[in-house]
Protein backbone atom coordinates (compact mmCIF):
# COMPACT_ATOMS: atom_id res chain seq x y z
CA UNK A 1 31.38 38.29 14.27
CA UNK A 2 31.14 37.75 10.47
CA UNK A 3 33.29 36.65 8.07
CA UNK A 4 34.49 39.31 5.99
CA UNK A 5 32.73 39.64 2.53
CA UNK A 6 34.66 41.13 -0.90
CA UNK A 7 31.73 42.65 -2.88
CA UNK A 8 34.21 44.64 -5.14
CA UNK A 9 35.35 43.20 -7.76
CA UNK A 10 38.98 44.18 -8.45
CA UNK A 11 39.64 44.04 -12.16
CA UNK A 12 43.27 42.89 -13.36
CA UNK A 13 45.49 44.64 -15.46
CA UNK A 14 46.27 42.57 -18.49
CA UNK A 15 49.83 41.98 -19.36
CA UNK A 16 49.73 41.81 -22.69
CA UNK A 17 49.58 45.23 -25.15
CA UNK A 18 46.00 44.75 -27.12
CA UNK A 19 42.35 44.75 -26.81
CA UNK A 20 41.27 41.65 -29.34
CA UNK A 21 38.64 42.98 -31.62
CA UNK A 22 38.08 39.50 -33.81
CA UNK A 23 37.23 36.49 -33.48
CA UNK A 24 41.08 35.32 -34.45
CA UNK A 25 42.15 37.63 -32.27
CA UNK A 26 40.62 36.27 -29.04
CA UNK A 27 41.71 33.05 -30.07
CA UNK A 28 45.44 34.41 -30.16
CA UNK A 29 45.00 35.76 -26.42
CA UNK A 30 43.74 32.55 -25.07
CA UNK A 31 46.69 30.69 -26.36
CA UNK A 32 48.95 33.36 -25.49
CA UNK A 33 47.51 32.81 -21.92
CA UNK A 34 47.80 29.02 -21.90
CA UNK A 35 51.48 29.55 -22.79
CA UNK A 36 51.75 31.88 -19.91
CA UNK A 37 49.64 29.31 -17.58
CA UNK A 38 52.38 26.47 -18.72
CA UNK A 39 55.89 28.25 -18.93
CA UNK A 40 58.26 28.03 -16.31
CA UNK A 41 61.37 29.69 -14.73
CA UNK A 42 64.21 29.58 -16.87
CA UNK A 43 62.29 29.40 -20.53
CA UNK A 44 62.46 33.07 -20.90
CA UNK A 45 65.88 32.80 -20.77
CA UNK A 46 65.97 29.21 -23.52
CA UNK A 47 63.61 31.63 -26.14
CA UNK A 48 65.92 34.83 -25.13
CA UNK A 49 69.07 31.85 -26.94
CA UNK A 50 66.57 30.49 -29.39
CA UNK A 51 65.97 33.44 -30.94
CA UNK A 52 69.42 35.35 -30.30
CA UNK A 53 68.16 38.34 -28.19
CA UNK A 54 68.60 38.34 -24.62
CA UNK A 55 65.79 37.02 -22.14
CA UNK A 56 64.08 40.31 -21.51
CA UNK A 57 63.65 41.05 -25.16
CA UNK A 58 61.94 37.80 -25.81
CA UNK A 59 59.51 38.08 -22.59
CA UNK A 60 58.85 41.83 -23.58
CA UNK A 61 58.38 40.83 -27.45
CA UNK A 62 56.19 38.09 -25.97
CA UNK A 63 53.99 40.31 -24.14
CA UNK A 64 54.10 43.03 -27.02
CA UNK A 65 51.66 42.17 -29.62
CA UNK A 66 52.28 44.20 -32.57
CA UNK A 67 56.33 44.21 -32.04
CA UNK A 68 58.60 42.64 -34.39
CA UNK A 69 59.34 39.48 -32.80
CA UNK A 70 55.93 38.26 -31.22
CA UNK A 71 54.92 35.14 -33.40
CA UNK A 72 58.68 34.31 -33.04
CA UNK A 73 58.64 34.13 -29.24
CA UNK A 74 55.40 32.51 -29.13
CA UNK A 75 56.62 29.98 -31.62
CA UNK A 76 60.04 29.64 -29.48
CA UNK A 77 58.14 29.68 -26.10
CA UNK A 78 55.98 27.17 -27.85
CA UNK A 79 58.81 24.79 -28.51
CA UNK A 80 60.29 24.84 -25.30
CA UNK A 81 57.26 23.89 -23.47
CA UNK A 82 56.69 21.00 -26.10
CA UNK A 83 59.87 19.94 -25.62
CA UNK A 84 60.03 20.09 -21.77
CA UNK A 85 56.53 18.17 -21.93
CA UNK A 86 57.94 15.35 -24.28
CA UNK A 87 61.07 14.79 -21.81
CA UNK A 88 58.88 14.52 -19.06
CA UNK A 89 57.26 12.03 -20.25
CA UNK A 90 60.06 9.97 -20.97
């Protein structure tokens, strides 16, 4: 017997609310999925106190492109990851 063979290609649902259309644009997405590549459990909850909104606000605002808070959760999710990275190498 064979092995069995996936010749479908399954595409994934991105999380995140936008198609880029720019150049700049694509170049947000790939850091937004770096950020998502390098944050862990509990930073959600850190931007969430950072920013004074509660942990599901700041994940949702993350994800949300055009909402108000975006570039302040990425900056705050930003932060905490730089900061967790700096301690560890201490």
């Amino acid at each position: 017997m064979g092995e069995t063979v996936n010749t479908v290609e399954i595409p994934t649902k991105s999380k995140f609310s936008f198609v880029p259309k720019t150049d700049e644009e694509k170049a947000h997405l790939q850091v937004l999925e770096s950020l998502l590549i390098d944050k862990r459990r509990g930073d959600w909850k850190l931007v969430g106190e950072m920013l004074s909104i509660s942990a599901g606000s700041a994940e949702k605002s993350f994800f949300r492109v055009y909402q108000k808070n975006h570039f302040e959760s990425v900056n705050a999710l930003q932060t905490v990851i730089e900061s967790r990275k700096n301690l560890l190498k201490q």
